[in-house]
N, C-alpha and C. Protein backbone atom coordinates (compact mmCIF):
# COMPACT_ATOMS: atom_id res chain seq x y z
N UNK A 1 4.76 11.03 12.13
CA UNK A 1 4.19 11.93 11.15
C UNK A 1 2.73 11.54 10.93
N UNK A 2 2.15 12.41 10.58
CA UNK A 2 0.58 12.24 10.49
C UNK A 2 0.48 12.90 8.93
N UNK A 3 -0.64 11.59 8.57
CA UNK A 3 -0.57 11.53 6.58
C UNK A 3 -1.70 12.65 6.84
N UNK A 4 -1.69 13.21 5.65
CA UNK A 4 -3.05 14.09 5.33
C UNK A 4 -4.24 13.14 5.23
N UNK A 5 -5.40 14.11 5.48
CA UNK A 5 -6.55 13.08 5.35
C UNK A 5 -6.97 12.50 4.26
N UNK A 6 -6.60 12.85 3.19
CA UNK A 6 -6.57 12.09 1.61
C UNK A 6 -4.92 11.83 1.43
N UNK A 7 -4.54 10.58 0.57
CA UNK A 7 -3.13 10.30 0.31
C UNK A 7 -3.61 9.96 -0.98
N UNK A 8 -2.64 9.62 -2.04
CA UNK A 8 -2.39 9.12 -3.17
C UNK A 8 -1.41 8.12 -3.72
N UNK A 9 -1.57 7.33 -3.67
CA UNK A 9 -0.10 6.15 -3.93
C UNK A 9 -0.96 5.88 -5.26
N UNK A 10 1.01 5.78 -5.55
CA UNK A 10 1.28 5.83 -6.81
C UNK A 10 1.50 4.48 -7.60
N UNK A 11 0.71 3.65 -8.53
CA UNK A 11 1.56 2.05 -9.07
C UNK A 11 1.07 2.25 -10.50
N UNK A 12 2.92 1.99 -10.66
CA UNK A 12 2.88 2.28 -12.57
C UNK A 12 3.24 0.92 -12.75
N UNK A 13 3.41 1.06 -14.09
CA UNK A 13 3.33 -0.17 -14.99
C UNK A 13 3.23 -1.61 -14.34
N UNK A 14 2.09 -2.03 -13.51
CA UNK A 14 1.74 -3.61 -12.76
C UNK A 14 1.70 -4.24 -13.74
N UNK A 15 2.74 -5.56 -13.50
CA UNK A 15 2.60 -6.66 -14.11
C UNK A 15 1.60 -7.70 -13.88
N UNK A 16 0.42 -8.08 -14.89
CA UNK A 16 0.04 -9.34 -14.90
C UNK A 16 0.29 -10.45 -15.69
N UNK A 17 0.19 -11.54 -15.06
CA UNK A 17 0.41 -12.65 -15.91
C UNK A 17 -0.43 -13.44 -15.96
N UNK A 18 -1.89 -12.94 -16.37
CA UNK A 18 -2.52 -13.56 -16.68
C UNK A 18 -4.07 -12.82 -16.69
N UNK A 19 -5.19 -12.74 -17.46
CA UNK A 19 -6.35 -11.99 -17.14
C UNK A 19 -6.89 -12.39 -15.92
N UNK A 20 -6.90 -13.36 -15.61
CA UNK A 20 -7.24 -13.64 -13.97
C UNK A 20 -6.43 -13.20 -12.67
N UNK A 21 -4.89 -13.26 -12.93
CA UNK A 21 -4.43 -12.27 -12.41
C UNK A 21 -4.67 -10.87 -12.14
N UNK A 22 -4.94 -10.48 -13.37
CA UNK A 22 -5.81 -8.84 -13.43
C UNK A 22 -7.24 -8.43 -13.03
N UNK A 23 -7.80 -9.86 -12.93
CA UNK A 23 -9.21 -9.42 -12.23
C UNK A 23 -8.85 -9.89 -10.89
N UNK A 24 -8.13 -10.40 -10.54
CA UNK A 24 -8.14 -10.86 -8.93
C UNK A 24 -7.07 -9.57 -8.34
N UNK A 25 -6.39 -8.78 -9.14
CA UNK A 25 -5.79 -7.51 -8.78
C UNK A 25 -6.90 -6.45 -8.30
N UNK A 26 -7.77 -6.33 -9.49
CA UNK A 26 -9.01 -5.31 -9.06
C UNK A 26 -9.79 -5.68 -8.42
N UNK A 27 -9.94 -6.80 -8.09
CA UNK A 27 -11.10 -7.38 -7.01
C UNK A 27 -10.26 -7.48 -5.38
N UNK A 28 -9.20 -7.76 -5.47
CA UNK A 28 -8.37 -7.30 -4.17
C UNK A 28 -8.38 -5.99 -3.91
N UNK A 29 -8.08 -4.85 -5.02
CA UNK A 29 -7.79 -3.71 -4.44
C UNK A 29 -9.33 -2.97 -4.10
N UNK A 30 -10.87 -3.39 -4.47
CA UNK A 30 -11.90 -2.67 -4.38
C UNK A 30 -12.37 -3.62 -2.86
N UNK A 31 -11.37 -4.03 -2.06
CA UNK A 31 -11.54 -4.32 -1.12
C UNK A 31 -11.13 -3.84 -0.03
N UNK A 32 -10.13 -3.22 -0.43
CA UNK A 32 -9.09 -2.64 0.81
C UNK A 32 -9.94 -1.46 0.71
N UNK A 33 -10.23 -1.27 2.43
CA UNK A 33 -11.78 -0.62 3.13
C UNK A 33 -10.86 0.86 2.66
N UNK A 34 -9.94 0.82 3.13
CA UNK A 34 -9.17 2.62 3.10
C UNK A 34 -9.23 3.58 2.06
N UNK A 35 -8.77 2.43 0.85
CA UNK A 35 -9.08 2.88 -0.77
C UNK A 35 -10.48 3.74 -0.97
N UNK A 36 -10.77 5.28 -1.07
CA UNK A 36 -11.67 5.56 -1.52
C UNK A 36 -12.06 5.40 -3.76
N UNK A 37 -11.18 5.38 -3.76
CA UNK A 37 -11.25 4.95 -5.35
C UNK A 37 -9.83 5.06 -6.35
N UNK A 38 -9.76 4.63 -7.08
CA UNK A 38 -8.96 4.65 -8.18
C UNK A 38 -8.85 5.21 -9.75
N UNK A 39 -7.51 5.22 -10.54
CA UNK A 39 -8.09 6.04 -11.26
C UNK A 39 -6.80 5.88 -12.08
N UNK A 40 -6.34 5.28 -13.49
CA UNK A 40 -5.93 5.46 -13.98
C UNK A 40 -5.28 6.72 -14.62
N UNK A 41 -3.80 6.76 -15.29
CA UNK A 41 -3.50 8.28 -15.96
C UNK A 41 -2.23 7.42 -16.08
N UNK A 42 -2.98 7.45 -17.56
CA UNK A 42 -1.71 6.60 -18.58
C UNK A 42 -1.28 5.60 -17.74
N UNK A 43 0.16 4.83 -18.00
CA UNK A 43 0.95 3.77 -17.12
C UNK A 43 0.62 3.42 -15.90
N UNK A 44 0.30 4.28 -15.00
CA UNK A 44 -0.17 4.85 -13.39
C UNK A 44 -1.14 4.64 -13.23
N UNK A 45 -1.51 4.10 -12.04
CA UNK A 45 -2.70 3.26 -11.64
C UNK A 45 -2.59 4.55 -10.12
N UNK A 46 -3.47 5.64 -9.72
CA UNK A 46 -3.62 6.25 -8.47
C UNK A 46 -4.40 5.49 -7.30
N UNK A 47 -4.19 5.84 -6.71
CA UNK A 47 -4.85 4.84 -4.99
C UNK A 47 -5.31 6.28 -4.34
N UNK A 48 -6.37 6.69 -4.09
CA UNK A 48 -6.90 7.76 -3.65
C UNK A 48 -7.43 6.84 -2.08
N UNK A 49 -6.19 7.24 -1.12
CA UNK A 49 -7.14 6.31 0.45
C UNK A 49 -7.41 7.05 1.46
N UNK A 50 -8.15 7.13 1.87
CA UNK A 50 -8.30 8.12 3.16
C UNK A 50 -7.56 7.59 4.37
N UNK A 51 -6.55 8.39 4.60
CA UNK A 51 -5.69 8.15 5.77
C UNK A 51 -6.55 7.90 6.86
N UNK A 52 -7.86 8.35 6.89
CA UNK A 52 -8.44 8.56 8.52
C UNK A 52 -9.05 6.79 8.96
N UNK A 53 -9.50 6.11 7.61
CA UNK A 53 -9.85 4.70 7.27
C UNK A 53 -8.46 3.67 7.57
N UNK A 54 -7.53 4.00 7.26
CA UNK A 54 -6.00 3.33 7.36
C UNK A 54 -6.11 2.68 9.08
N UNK A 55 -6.34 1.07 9.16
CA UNK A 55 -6.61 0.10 10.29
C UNK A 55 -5.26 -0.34 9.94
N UNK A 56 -5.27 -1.22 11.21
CA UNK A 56 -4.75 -2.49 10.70
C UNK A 56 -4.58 -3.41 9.95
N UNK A 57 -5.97 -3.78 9.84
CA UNK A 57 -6.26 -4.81 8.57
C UNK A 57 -5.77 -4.26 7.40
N UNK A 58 -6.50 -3.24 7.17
CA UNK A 58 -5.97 -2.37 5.55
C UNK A 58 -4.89 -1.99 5.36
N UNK A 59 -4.29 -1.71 6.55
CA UNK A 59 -2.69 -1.15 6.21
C UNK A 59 -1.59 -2.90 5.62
N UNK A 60 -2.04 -3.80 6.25
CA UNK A 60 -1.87 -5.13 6.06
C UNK A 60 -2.24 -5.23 4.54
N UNK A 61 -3.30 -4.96 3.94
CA UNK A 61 -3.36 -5.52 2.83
C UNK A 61 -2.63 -4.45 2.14
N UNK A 62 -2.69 -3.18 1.82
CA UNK A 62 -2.15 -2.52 1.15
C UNK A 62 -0.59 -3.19 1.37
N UNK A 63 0.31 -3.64 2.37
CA UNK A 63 1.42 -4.15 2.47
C UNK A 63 1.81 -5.35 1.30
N UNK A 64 0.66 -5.98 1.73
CA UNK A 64 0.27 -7.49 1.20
C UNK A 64 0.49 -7.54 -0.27
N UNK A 65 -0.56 -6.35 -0.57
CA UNK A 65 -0.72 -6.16 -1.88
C UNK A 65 0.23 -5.55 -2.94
N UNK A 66 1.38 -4.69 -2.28
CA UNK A 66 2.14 -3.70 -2.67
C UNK A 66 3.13 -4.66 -3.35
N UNK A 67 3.39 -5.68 -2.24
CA UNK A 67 4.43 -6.64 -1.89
C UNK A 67 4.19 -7.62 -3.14
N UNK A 68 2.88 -8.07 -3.26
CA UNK A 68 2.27 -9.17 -4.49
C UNK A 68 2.80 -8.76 -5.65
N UNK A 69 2.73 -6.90 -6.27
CA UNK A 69 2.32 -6.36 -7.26
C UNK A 69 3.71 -5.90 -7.33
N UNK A 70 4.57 -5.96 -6.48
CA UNK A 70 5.86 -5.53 -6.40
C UNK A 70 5.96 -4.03 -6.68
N UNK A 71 4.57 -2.71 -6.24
CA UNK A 71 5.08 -1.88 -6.33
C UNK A 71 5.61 -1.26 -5.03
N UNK A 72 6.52 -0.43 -5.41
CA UNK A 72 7.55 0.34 -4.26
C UNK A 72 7.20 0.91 -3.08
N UNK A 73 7.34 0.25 -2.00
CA UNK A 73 6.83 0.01 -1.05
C UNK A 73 7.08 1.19 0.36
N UNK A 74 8.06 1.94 -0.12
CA UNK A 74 8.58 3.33 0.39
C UNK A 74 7.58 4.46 0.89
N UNK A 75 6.31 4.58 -0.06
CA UNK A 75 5.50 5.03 -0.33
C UNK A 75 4.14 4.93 1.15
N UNK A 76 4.37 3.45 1.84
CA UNK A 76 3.55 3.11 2.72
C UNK A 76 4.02 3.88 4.27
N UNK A 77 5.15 4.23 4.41
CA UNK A 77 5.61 4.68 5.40
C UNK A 77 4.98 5.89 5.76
N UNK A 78 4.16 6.14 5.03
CA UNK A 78 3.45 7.52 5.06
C UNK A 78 2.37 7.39 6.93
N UNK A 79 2.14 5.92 6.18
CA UNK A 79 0.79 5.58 7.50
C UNK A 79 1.84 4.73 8.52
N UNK A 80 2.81 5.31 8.89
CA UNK A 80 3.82 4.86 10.06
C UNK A 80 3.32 5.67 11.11
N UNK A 81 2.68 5.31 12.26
CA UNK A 81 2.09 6.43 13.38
C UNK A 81 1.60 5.28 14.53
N UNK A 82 1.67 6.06 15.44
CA UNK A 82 1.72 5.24 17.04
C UNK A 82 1.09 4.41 16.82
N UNK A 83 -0.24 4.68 16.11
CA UNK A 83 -1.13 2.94 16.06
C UNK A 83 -0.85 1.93 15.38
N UNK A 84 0.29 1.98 14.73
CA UNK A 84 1.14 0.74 13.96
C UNK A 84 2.50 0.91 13.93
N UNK A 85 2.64 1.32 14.63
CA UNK A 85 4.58 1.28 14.85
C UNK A 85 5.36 0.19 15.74
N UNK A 86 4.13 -0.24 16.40
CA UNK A 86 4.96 -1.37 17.46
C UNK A 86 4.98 -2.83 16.31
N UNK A 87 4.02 -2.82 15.85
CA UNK A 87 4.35 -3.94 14.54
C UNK A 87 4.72 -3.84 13.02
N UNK A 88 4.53 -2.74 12.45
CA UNK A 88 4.86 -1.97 11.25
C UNK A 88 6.67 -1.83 11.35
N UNK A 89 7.31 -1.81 12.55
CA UNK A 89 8.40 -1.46 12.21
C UNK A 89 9.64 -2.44 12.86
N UNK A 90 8.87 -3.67 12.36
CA UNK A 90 9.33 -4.81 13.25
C UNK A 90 10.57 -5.26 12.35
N UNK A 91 12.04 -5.44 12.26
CA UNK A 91 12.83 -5.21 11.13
C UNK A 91 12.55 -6.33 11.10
N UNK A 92 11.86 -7.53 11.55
CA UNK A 92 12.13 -8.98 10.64
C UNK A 92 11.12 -9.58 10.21
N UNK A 93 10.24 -8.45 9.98
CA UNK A 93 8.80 -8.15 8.76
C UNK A 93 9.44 -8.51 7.62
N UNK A 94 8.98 -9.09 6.29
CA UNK A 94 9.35 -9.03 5.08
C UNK A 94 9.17 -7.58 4.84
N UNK A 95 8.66 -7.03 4.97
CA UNK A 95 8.46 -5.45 4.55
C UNK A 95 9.43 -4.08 4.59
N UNK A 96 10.19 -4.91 6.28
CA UNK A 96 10.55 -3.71 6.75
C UNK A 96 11.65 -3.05 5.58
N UNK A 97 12.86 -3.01 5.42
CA UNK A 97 13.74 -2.94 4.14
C UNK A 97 12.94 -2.37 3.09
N UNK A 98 12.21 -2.63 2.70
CA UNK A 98 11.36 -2.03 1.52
C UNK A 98 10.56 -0.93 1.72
N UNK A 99 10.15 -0.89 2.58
CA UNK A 99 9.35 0.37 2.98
C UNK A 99 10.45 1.31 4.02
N UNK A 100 10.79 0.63 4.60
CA UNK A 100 11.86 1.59 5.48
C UNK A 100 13.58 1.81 5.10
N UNK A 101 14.23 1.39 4.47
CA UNK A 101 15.04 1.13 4.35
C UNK A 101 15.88 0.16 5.10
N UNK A 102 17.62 -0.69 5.21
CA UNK A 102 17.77 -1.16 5.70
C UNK A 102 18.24 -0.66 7.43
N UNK A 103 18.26 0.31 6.97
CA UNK A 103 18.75 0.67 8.85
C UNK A 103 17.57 1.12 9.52
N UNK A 104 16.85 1.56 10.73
CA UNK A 104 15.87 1.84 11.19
C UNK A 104 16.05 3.28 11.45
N UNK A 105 14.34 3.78 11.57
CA UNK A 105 14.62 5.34 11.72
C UNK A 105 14.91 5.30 12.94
């Protein structure tokens, strides 16, 4: 499947435990190259990323990060496509289960 050229992921209520936690949250996420910006609405934190930016590296951190922040990771399967499927869908990824479910597509 091929994401649209703008996506939106969705992370509600992130837990921090600690204000440094919360600045090292926003200073991680104004890093990930894909992220064109963000944007609060209420509880919900939006991820506005341009699918066409979605690498390796970035698809990695958005993983990384999803995984840190414990939000629902289902959501990433969006950027599942030939240029990351030979390692994206490796079932003995910590990821795979969470983003894919436990059986494979």
């Amino acid at each position: 499947m091929i994401p649209p050229e703008k996506s939106v992921l969705s992370l509600s209520r992130v837990r921090f435990y600690s204000t440094g936690d919360e600045d090292a949250f926003f200073h991680w996420l104004n890093r990930i190259k894909c992220i064109s910006h963000h944007e609060g609405l209420g509880a919900e934190l939006l991820l506005h990323v341009d699918s066409r930016a979605v690498d390796e590296a970035s698809l990695r951190d958005l993983i990384a990060f999803f995984w840190r922040y414990e939000v629902p990771m289902e959501q990433l399967a969006i950027f599942d496509r030939t240029a990351h499927s030979s390692w994206l869908r490796n079932q003995k990824s910590f990821w795979f289960a969470s983003m894919f479910g436990t059986t494979p597509h």
